[in-house]
PDB file of N, CA and C in Angstrom:
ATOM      1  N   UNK A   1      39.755  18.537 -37.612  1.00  0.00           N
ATOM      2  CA  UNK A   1      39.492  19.624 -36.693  1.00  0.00           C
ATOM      3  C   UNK A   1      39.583  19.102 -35.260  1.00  0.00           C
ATOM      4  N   UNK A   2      40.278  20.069 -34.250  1.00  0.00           N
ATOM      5  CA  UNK A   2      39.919  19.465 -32.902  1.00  0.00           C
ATOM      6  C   UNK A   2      39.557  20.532 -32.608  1.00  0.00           C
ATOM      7  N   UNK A   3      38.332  20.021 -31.207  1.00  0.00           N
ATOM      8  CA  UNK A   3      37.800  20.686 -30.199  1.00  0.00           C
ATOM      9  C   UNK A   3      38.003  20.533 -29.060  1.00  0.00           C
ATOM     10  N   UNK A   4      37.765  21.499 -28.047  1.00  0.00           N
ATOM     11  CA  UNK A   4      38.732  21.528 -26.737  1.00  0.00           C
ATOM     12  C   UNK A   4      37.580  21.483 -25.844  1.00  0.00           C
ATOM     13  N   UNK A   5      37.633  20.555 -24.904  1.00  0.00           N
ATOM     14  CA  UNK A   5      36.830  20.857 -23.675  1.00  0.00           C
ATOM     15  C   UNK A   5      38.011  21.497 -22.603  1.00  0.00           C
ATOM     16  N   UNK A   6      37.309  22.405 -21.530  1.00  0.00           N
ATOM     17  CA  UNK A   6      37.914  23.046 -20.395  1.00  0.00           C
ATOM     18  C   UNK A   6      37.671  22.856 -19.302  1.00  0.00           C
ATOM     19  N   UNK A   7      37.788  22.010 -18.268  1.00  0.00           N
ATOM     20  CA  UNK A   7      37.450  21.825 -16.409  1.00  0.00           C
ATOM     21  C   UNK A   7      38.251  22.611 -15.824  1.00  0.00           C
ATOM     22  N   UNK A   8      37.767  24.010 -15.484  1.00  0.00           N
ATOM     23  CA  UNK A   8      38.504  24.575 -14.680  1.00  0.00           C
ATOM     24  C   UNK A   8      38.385  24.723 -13.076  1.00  0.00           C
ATOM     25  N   UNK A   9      39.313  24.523 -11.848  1.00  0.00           N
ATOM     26  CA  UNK A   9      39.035  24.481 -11.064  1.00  0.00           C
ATOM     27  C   UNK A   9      38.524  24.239  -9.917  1.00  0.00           C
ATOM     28  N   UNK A  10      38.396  22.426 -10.638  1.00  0.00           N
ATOM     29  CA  UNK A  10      38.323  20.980  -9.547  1.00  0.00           C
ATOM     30  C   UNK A  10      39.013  21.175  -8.408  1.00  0.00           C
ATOM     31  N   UNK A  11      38.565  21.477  -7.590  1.00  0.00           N
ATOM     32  CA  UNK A  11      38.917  21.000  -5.839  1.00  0.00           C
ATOM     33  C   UNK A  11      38.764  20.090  -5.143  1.00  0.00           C
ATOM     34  N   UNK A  12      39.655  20.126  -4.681  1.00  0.00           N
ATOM     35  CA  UNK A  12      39.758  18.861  -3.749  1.00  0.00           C
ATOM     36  C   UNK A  12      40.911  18.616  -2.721  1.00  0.00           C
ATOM     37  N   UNK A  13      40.596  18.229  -1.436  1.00  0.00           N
ATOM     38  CA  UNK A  13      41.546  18.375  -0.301  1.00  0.00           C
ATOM     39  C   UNK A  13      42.329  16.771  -0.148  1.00  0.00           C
ATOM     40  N   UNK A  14      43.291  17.009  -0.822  1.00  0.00           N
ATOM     41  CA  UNK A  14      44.656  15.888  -0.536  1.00  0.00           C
ATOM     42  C   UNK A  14      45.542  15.920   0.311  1.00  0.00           C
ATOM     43  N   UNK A  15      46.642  14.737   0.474  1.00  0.00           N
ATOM     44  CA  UNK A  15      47.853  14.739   0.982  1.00  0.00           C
ATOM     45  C   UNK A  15      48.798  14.174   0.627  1.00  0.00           C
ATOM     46  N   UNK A  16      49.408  15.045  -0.334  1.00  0.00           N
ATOM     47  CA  UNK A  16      50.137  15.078  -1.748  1.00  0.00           C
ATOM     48  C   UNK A  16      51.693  16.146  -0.853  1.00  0.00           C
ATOM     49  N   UNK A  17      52.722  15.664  -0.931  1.00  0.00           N
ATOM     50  CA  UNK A  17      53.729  16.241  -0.797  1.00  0.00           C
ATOM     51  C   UNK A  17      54.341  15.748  -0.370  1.00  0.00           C
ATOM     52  N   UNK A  18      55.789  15.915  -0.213  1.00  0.00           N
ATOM     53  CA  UNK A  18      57.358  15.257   0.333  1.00  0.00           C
ATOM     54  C   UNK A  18      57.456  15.414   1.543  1.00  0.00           C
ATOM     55  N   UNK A  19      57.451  16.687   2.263  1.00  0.00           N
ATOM     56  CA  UNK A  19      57.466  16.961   3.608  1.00  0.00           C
ATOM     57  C   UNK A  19      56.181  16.364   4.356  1.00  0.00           C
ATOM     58  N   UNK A  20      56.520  15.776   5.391  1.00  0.00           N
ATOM     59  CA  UNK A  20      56.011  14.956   6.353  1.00  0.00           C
ATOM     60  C   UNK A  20      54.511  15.590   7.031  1.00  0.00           C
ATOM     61  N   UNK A  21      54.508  17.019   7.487  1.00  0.00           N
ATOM     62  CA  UNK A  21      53.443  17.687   7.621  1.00  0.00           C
ATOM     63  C   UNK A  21      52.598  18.236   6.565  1.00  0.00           C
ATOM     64  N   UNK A  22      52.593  17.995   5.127  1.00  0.00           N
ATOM     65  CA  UNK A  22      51.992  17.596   4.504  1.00  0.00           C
ATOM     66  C   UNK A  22      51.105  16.635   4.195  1.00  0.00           C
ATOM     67  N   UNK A  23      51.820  15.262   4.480  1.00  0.00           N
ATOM     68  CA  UNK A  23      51.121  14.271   4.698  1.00  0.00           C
ATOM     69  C   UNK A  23      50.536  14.179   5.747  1.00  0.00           C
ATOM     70  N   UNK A  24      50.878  14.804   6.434  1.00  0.00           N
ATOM     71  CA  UNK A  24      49.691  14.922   8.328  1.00  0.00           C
ATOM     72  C   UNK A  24      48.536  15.624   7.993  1.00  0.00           C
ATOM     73  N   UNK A  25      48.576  16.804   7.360  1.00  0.00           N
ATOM     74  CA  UNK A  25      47.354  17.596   7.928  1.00  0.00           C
ATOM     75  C   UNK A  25      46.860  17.630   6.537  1.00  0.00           C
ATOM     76  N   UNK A  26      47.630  17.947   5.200  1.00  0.00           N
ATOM     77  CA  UNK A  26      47.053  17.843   3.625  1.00  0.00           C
ATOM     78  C   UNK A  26      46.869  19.592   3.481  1.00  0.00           C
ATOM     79  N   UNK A  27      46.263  19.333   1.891  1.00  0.00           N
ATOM     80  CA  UNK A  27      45.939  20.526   1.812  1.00  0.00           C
ATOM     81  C   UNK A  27      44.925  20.587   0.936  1.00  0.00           C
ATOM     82  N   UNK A  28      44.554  21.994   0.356  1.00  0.00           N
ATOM     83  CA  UNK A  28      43.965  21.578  -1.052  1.00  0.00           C
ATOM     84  C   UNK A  28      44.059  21.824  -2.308  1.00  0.00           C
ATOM     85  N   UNK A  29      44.113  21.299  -3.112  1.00  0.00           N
ATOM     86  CA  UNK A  29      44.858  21.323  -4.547  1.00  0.00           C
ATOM     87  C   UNK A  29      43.330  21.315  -5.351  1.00  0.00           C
ATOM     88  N   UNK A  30      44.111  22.735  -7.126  1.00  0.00           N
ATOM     89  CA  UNK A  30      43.061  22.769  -7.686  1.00  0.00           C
ATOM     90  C   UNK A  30      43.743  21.921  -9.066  1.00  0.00           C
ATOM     91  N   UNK A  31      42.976  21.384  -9.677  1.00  0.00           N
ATOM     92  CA  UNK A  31      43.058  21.321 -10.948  1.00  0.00           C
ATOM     93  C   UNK A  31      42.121  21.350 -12.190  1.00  0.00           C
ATOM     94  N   UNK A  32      43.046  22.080 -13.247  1.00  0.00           N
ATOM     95  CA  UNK A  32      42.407  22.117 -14.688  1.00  0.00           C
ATOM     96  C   UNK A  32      42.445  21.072 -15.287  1.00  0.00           C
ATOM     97  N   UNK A  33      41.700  20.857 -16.383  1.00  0.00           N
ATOM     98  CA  UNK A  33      42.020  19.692 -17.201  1.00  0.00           C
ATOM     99  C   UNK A  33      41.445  20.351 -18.711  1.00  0.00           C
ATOM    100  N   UNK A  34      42.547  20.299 -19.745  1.00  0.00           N
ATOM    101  CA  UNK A  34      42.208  20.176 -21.055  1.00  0.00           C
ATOM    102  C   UNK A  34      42.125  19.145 -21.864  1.00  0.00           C
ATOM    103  N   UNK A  35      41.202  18.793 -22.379  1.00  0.00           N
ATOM    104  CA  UNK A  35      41.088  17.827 -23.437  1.00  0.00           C
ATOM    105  C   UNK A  35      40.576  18.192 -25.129  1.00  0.00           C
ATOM    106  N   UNK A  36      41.556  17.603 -25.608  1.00  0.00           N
ATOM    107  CA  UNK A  36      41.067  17.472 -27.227  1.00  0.00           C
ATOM    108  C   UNK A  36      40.657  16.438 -27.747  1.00  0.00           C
ATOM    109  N   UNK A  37      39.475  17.033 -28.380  1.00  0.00           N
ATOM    110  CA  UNK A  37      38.624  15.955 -29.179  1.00  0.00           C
ATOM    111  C   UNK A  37      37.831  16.146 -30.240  1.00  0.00           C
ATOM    112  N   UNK A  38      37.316  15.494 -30.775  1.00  0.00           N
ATOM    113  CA  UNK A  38      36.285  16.364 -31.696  1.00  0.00           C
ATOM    114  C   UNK A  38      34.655  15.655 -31.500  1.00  0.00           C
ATOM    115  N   UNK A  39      34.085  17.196 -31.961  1.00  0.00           N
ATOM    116  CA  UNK A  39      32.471  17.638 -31.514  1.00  0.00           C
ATOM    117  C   UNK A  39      31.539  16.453 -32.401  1.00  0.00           C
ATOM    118  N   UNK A  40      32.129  16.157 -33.934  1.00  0.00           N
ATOM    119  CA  UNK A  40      31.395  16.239 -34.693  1.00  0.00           C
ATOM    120  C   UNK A  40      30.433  15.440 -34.550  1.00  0.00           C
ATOM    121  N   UNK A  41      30.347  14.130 -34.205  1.00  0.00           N
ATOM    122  CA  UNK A  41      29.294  13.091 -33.709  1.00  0.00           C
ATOM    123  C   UNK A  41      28.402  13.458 -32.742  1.00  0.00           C
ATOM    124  N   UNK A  42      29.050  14.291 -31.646  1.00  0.00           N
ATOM    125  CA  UNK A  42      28.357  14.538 -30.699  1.00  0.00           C
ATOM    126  C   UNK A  42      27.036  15.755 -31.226  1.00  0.00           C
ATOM    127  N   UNK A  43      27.752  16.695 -31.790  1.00  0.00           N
ATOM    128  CA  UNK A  43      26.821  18.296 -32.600  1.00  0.00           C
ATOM    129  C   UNK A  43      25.691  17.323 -33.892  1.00  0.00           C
ATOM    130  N   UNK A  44      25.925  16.791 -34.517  1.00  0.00           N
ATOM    131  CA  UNK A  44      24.866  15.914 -35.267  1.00  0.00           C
ATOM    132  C   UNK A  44      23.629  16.084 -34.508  1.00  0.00           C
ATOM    133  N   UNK A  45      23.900  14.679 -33.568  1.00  0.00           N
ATOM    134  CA  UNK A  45      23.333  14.172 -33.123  1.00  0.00           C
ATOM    135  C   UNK A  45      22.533  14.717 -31.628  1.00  0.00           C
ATOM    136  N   UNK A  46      23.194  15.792 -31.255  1.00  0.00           N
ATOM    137  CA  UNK A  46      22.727  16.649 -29.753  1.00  0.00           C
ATOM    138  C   UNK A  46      22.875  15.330 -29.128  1.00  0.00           C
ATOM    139  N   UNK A  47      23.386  13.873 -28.444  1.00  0.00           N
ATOM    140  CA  UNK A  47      23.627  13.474 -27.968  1.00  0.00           C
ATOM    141  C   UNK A  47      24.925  13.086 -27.096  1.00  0.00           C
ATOM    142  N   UNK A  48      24.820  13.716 -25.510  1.00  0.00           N
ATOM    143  CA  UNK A  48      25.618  13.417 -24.276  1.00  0.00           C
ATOM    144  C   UNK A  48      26.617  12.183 -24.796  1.00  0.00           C
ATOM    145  N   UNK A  49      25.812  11.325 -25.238  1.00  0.00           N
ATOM    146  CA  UNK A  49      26.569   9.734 -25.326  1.00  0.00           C
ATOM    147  C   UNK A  49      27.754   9.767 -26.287  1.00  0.00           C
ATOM    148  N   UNK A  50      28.003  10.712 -26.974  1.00  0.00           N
ATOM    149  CA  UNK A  50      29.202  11.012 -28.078  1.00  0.00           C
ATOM    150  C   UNK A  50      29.725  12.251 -27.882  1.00  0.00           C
ATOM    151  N   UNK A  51      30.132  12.105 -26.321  1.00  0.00           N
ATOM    152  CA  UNK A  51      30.704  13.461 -26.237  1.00  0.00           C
ATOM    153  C   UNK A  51      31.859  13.253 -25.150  1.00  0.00           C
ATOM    154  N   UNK A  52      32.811  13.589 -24.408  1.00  0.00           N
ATOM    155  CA  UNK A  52      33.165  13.509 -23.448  1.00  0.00           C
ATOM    156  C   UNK A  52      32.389  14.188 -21.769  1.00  0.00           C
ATOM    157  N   UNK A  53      32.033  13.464 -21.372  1.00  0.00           N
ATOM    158  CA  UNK A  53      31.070  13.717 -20.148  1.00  0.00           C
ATOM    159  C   UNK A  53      32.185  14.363 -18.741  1.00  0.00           C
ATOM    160  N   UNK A  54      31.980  16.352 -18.886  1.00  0.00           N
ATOM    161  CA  UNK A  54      33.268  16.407 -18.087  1.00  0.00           C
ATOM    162  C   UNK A  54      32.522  16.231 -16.802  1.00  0.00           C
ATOM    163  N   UNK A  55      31.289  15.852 -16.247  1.00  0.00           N
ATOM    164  CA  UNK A  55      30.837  15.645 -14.741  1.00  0.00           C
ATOM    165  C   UNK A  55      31.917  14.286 -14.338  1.00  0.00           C
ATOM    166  N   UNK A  56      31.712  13.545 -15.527  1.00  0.00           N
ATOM    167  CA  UNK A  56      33.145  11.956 -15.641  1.00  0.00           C
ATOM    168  C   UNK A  56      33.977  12.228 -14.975  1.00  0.00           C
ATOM    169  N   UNK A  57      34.443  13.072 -15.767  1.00  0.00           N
ATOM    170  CA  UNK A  57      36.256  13.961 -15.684  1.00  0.00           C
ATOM    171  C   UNK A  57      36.286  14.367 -14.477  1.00  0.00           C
ATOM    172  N   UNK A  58      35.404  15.284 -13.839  1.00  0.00           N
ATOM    173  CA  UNK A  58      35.789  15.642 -12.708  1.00  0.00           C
ATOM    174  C   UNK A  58      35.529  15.179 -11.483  1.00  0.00           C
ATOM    175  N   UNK A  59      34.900  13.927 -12.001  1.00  0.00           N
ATOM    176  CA  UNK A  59      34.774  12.386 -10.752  1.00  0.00           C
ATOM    177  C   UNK A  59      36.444  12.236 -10.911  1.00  0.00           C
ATOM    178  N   UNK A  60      37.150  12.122 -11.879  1.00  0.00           N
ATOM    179  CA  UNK A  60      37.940  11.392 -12.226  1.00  0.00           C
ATOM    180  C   UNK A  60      39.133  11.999 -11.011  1.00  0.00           C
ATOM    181  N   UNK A  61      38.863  13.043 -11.582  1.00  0.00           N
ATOM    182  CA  UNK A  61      40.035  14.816 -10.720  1.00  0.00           C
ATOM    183  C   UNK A  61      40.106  14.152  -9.254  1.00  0.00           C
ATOM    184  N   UNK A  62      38.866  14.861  -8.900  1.00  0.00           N
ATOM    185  CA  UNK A  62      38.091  14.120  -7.414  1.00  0.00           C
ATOM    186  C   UNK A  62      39.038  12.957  -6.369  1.00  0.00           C
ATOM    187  N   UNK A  63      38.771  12.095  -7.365  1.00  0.00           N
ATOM    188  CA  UNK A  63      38.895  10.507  -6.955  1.00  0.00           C
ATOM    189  C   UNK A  63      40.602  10.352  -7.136  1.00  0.00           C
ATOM    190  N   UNK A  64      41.357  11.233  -7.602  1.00  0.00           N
ATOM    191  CA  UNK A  64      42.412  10.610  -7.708  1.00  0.00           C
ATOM    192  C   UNK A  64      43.389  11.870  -6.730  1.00  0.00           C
ATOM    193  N   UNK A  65      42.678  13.016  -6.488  1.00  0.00           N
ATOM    194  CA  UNK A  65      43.189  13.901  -5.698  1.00  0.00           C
ATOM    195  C   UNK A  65      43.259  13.347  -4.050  1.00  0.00           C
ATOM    196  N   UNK A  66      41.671  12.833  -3.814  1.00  0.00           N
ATOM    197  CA  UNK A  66      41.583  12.447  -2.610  1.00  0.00           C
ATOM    198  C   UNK A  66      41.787  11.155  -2.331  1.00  0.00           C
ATOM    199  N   UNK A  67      42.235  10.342  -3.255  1.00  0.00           N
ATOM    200  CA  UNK A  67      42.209   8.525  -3.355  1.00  0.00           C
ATOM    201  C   UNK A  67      43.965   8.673  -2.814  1.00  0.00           C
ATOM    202  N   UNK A  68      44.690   7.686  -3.750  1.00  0.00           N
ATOM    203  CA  UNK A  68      45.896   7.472  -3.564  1.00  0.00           C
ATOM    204  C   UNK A  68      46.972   9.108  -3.294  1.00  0.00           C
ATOM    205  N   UNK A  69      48.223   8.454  -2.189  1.00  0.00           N
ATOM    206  CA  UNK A  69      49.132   9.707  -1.948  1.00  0.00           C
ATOM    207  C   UNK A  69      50.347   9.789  -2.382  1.00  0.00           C
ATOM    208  N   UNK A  70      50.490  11.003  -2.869  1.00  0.00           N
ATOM    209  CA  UNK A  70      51.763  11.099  -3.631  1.00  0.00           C
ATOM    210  C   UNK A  70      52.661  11.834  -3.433  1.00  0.00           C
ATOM    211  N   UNK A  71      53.971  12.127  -3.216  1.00  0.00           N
ATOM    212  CA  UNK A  71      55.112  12.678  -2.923  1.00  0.00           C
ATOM    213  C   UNK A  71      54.779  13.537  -3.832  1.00  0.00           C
ATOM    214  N   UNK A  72      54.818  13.666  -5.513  1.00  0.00           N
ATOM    215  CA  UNK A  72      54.789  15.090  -6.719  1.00  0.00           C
ATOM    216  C   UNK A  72      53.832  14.940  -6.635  1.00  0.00           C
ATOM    217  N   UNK A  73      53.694  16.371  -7.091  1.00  0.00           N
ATOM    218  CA  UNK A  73      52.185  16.907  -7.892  1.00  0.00           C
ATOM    219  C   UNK A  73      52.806  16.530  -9.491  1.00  0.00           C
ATOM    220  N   UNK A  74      53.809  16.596  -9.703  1.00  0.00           N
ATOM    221  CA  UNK A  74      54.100  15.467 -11.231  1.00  0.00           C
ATOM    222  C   UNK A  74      53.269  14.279 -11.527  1.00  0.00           C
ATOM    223  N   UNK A  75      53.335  13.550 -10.090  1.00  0.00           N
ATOM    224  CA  UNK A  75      52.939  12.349 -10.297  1.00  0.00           C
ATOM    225  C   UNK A  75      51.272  12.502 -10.087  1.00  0.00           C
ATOM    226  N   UNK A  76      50.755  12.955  -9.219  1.00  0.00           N
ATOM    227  CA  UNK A  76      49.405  13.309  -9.284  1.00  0.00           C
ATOM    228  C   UNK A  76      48.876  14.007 -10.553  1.00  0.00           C
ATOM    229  N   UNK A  77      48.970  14.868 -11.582  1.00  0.00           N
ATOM    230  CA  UNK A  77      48.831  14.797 -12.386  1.00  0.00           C
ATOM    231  C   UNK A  77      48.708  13.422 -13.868  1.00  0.00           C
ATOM    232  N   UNK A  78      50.310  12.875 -13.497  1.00  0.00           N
ATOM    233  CA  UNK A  78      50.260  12.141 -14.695  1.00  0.00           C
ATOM    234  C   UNK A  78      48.725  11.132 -14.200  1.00  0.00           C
ATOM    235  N   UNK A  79      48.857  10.852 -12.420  1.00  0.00           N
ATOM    236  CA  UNK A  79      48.075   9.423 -12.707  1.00  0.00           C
ATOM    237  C   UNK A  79      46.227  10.418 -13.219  1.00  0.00           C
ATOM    238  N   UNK A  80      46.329  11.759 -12.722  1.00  0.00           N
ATOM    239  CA  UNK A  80      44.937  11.718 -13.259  1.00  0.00           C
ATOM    240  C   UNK A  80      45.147  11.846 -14.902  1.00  0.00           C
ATOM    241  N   UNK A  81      45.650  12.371 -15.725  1.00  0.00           N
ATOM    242  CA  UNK A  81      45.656  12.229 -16.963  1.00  0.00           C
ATOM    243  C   UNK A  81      45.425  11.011 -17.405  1.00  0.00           C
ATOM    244  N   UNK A  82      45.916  10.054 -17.022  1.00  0.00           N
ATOM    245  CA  UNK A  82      46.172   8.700 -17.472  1.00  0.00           C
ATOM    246  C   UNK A  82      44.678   7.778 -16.924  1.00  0.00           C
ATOM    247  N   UNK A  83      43.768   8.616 -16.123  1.00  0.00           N
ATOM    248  CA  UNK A  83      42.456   7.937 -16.378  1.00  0.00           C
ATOM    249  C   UNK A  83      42.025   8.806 -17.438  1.00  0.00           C
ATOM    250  N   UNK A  84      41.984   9.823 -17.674  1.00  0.00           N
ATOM    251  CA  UNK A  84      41.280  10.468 -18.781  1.00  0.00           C
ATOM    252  C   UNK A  84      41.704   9.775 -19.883  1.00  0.00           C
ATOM    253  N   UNK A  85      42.704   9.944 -20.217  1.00  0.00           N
ATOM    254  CA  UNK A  85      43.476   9.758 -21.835  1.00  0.00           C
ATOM    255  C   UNK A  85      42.469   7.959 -22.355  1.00  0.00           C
ATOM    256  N   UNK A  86      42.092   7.407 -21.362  1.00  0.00           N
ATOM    257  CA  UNK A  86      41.481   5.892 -21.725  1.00  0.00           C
ATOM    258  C   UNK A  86      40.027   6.670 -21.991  1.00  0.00           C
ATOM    259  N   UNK A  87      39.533   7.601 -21.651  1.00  0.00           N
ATOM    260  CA  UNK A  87      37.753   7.827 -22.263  1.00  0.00           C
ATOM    261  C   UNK A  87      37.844   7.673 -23.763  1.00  0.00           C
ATOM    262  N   UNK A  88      36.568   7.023 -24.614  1.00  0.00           N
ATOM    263  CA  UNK A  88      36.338   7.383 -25.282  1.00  0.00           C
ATOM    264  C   UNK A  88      36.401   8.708 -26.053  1.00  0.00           C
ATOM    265  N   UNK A  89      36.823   8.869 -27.236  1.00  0.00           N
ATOM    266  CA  UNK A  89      37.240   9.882 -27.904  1.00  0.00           C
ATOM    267  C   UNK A  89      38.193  11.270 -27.355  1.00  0.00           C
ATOM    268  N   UNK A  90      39.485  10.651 -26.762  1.00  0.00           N
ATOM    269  CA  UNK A  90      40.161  11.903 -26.127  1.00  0.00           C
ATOM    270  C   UNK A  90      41.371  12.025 -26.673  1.00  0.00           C
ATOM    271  N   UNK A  91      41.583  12.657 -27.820  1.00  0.00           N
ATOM    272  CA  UNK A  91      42.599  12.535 -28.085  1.00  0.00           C
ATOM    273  C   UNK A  91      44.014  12.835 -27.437  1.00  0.00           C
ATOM    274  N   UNK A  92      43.692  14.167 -27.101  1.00  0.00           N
ATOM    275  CA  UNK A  92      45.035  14.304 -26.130  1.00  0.00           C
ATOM    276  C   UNK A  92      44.456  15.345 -24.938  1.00  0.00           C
ATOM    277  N   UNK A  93      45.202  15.170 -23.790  1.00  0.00           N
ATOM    278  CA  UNK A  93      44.746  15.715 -22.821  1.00  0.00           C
ATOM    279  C   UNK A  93      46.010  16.704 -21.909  1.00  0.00           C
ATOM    280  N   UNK A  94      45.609  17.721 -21.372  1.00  0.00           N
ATOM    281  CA  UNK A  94      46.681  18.531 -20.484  1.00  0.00           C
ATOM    282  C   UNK A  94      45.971  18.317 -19.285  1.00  0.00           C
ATOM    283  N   UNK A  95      47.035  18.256 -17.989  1.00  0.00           N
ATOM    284  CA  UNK A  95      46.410  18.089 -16.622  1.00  0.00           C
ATOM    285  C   UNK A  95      47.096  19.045 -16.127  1.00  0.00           C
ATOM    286  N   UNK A  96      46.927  19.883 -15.071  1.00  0.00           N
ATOM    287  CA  UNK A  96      47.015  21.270 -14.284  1.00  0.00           C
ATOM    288  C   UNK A  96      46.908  20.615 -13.098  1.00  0.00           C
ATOM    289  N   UNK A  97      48.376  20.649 -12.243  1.00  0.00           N
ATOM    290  CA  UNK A  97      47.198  20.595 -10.502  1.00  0.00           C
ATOM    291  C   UNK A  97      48.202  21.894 -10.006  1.00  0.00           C
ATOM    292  N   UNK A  98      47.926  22.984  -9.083  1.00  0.00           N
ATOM    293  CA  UNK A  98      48.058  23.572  -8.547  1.00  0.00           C
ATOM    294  C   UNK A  98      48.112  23.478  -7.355  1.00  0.00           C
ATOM    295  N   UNK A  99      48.897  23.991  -6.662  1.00  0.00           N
ATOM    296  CA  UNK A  99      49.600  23.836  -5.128  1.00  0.00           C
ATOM    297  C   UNK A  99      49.665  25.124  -4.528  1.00  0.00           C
ATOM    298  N   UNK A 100      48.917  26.202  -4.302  1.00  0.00           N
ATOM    299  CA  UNK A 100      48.816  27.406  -3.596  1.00  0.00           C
ATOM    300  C   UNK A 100      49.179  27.529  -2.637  1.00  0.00           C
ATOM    301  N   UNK A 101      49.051  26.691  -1.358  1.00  0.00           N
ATOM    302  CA  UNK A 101      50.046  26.409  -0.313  1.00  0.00           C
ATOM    303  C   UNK A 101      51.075  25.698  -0.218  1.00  0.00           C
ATOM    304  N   UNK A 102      51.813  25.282  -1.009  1.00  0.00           N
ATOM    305  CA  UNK A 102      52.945  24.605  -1.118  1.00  0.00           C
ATOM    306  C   UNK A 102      53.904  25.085   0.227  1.00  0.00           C
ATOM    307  N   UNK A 103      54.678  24.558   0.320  1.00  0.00           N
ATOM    308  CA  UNK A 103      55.699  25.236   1.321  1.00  0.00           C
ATOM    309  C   UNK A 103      56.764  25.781   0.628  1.00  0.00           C
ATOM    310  N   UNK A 104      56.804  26.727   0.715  1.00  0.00           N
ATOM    311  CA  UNK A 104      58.145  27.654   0.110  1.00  0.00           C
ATOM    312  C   UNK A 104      58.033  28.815   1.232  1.00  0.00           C
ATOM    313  N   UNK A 105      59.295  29.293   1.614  1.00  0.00           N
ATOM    314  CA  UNK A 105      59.321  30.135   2.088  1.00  0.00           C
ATOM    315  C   UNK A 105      59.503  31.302   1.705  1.00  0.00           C
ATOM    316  N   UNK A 106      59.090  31.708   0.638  1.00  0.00           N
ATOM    317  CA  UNK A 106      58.939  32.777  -0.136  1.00  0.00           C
ATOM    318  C   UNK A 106      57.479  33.371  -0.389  1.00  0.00           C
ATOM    319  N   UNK A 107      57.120  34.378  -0.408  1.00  0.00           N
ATOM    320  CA  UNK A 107      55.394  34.756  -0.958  1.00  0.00           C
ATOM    321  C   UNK A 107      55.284  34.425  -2.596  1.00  0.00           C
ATOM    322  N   UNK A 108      54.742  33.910  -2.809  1.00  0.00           N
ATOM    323  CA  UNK A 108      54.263  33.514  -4.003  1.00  0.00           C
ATOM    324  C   UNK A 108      52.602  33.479  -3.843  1.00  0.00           C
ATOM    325  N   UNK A 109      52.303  33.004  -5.149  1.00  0.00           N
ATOM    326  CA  UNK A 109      50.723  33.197  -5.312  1.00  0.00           C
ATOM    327  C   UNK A 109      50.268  31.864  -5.580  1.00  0.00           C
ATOM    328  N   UNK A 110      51.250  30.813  -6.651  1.00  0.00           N
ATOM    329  CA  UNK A 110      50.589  29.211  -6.834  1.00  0.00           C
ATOM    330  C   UNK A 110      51.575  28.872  -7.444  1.00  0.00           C
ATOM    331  N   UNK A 111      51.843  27.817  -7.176  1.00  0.00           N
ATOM    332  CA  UNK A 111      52.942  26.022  -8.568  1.00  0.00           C
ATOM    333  C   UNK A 111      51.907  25.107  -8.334  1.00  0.00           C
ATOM    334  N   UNK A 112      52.187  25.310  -9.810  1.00  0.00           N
ATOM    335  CA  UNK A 112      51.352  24.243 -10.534  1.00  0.00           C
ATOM    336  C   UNK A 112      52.396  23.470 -11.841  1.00  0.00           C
ATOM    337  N   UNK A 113      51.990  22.057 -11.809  1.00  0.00           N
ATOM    338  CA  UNK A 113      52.741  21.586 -13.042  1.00  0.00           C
ATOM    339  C   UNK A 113      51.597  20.957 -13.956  1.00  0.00           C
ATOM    340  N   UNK A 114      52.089  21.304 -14.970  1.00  0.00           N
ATOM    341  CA  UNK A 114      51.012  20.313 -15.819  1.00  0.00           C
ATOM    342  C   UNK A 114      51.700  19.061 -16.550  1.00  0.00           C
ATOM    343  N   UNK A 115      50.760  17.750 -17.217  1.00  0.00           N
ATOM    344  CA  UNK A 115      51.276  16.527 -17.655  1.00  0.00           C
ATOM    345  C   UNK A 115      50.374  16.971 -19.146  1.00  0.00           C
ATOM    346  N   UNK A 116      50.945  16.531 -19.946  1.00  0.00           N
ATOM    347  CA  UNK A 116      50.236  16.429 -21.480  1.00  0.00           C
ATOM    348  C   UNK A 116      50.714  14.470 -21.872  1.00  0.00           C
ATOM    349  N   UNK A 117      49.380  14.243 -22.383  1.00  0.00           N
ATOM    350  CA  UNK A 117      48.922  12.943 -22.648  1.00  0.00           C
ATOM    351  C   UNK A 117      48.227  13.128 -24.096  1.00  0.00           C
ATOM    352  N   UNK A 118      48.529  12.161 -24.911  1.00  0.00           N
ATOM    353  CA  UNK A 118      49.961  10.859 -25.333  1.00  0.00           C
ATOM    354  C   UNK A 118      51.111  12.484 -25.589  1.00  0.00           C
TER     355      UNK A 118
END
C-alpha cells in the first residue's frame, strides 16, 4: 500500500531565472511537494519518529528556494526533490515549483514544472 503526504504551497522569495532582472530583483515562487510512503509503522505506533516530518520538508522547500540560484525552475525543483528523496522512508516524490510572475508577455495565470523522484 502507499500513502501520500501533500505540502501545498511553500513560499518563498528567490532569484531563479535566465533573464538578468530576475536575478536583480527575484521573485516569489510557490511550491508543492508530493510524497509516497507508507503510514504503517508510523499509525501503530502514533509516533512522529516513523513518519515523514513535512515541517522537514518544508525547511527543505525553504532552504533550497532561497539558498542556491538557478537559471530553471527544472533545476530548482530537481535539486529540492533530491533532498527529499534521501529522508527516511520516501519512496517516491513529485516536486511542483510555480512561477506566477514569470516573464511572458502574454496574461497567463502560473508555469509551473514538476520533477518526479526515483
Amino acid at each position: 500500500m502507499t500513502d501520500v503526504i501533500h505540502l501545498q504551497g511553500v513560499k518563498a522569495f528567490g532569484y531563479h531565472g535566465v533573464l538578468e532582472h530576475e536575478k536583480i530583483n527575484g521573485q516569489e515562487f510557490t511550491v508543492d511537494v508530493r510524497i509516497e510512503t507508507n503510514f504503517d509503522a508510523a499509525v501503530a505506533s502514533d509516533d512522529v519518529d516513523l513518519t515523514i516530518n513535512y515541517a522537514e520538508v518544508a525547511q527543505d522547500v525553504v532552504d533550497s528556494v532561497i539558498g542556491e540560484r538557478f537559471d530553471l525552475i527544472e533545476t530548482l525543483a530537481d535539486h529540492i526533490a533530491q533532498k527529499i528523496i534521501v529522508r527516511a522512508g520516501v519512496l517516491r516524490v513529485f516536486v511542483t515549483v510555480h512561477k506566477p510572475h514569470a516573464p511572458i508577455d502574454h496574461e497567463f495565470s502560473n508555469v509551473s514544472v514538476t520533477r518526479e523522484l526515483p
